[in-house]
C-alpha atoms as a PDB file:
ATOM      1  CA  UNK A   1      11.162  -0.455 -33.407  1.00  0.00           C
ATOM      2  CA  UNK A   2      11.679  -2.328 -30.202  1.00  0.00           C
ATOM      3  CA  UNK A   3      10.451  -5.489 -28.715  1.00  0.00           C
ATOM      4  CA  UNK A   4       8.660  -4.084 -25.077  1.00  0.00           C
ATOM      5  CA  UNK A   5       7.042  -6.189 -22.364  1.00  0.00           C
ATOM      6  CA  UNK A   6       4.281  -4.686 -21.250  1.00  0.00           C
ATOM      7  CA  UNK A   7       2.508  -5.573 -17.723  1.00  0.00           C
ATOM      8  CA  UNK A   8      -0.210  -4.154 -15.380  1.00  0.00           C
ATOM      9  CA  UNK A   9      -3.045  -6.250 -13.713  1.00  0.00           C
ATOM     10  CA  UNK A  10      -3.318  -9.524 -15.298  1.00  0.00           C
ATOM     11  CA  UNK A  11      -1.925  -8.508 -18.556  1.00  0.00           C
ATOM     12  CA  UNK A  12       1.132  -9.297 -19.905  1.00  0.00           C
ATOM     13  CA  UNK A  13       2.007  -8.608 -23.576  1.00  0.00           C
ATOM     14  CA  UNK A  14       4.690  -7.839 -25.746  1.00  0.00           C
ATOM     15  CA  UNK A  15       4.737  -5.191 -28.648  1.00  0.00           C
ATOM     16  CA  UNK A  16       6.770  -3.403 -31.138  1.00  0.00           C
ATOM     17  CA  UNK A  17       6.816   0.167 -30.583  1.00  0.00           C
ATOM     18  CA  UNK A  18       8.580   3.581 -30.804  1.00  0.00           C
ATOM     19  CA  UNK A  19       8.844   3.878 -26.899  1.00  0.00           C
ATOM     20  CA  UNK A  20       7.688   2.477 -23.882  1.00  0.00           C
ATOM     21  CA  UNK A  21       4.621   5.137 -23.871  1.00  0.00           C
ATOM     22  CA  UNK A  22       3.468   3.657 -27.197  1.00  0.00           C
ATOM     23  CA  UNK A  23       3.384   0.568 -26.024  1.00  0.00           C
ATOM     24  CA  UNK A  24       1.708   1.200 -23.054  1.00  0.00           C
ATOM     25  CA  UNK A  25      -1.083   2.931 -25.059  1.00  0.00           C
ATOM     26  CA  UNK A  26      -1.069  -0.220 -27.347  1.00  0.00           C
ATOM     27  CA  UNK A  27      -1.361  -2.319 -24.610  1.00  0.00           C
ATOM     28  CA  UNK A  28      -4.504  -0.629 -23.456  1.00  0.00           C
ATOM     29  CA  UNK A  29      -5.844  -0.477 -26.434  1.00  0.00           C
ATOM     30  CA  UNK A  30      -5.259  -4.499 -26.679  1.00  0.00           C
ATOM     31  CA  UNK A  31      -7.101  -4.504 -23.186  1.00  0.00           C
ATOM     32  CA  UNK A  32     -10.335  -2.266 -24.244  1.00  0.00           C
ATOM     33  CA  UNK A  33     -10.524  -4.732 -27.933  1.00  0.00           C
ATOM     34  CA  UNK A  34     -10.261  -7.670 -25.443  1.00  0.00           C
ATOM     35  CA  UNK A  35     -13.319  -6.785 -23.597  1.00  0.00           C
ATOM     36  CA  UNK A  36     -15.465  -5.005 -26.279  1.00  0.00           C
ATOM     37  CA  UNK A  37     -17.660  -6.312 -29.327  1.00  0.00           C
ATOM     38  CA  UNK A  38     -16.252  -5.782 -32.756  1.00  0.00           C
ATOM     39  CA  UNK A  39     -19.233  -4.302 -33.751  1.00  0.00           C
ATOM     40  CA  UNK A  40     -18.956  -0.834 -32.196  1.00  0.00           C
ATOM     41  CA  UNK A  41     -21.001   2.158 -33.532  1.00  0.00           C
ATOM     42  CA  UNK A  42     -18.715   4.679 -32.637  1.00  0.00           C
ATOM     43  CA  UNK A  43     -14.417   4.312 -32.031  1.00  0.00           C
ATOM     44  CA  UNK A  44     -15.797   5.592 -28.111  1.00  0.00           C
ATOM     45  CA  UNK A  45     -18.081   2.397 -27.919  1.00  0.00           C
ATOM     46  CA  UNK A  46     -15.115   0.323 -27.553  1.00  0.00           C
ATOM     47  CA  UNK A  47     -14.036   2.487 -24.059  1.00  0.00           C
ATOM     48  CA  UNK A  48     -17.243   2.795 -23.038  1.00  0.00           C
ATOM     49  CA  UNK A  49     -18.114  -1.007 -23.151  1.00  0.00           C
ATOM     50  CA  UNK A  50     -14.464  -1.967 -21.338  1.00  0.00           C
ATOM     51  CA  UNK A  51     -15.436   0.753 -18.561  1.00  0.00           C
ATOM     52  CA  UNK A  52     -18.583  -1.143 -18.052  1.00  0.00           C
ATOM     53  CA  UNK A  53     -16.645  -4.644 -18.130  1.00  0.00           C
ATOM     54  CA  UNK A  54     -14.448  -3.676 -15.536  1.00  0.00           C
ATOM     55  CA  UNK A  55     -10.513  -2.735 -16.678  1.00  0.00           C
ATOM     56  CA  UNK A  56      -7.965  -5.492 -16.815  1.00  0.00           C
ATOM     57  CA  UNK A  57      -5.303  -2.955 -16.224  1.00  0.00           C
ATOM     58  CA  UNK A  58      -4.144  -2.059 -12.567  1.00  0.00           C
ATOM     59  CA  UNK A  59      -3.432   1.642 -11.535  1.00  0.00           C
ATOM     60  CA  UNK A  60      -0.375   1.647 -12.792  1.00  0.00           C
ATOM     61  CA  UNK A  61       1.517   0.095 -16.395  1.00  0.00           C
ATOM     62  CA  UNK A  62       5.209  -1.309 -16.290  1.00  0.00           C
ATOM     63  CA  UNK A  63       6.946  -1.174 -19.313  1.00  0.00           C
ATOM     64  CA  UNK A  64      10.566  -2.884 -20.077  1.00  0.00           C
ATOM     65  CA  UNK A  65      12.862  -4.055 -22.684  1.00  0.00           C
ATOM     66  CA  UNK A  66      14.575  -6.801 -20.981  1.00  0.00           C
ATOM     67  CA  UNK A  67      11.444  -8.719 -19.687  1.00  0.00           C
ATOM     68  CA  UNK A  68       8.197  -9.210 -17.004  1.00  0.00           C
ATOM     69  CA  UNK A  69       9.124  -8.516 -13.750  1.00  0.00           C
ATOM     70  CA  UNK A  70      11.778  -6.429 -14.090  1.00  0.00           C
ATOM     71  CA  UNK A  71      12.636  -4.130 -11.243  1.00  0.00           C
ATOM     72  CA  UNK A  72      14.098  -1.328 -13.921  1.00  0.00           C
ATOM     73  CA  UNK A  73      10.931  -1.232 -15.861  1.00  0.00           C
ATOM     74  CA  UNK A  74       9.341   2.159 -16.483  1.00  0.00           C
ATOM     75  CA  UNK A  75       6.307   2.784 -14.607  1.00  0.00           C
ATOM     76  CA  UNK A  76       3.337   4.640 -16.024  1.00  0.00           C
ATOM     77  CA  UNK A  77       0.351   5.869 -14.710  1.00  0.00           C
ATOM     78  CA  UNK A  78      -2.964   4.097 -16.349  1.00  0.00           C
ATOM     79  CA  UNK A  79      -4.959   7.271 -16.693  1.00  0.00           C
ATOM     80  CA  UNK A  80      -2.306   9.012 -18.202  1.00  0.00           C
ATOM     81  CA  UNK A  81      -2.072   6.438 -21.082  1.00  0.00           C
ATOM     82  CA  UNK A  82      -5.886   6.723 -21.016  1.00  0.00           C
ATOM     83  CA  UNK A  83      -5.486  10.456 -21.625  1.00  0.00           C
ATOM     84  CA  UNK A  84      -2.651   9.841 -24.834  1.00  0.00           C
ATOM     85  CA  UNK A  85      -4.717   6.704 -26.177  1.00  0.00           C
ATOM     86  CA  UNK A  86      -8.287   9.391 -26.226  1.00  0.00           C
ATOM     87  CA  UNK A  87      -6.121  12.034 -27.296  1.00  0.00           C
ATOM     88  CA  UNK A  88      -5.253  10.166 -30.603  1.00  0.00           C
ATOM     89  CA  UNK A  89      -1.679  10.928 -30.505  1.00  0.00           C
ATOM     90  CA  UNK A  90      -0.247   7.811 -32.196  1.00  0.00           C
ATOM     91  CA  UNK A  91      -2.077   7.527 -35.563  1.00  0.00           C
ATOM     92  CA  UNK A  92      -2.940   3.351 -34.971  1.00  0.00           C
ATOM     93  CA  UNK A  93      -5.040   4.408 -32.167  1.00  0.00           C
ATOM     94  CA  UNK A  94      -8.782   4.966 -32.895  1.00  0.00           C
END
């Protein structure tokens, strides 16, 4: 796996992951566990609550391997990685 720095909003954080879309999801996922209890009732609870809260995450995710700030990095869009982290497509989501 590689190292990826991860960025959007006020977040900055660095994961392992397969590719720069799993560690955009993983970042969001960081964001929502952030900002919601640890006592959910259901795995949507968590989404629910950080809706609510307000997202930490900006409209759009950069993802890189070199570093923040780079002008290179690869640019998601948030809802998209909304749509793959609800979808369940990487099995350490939900």
């Amino acid at each position: 796996m590689a190292k990826y720095y991860v960025e959007s909003g006020q977040v900055r954080v660095v994961f392992d992951a397969e590719d720069a879309t799993a560690a955009a999801v993983r970042a969001f996922q960081w964001s929502c566990d952030k900002q919601a209890g640890v006592e959910a009732e259901s795995p949507l609870d968590d989404f629910f609550d950080a809706e609510q809260l307000g997202w930490q995450l900006d409209a759009e995710i950069r993802v890189s391997e070199q570093g923040f700030g780079r002008a290179d990095a690869q640019v998601l869009d948030t809802l998209d990685v909304v749509a793959i982290w609800q979808g369940g497509l990487f099995p350490w989501v939900g």
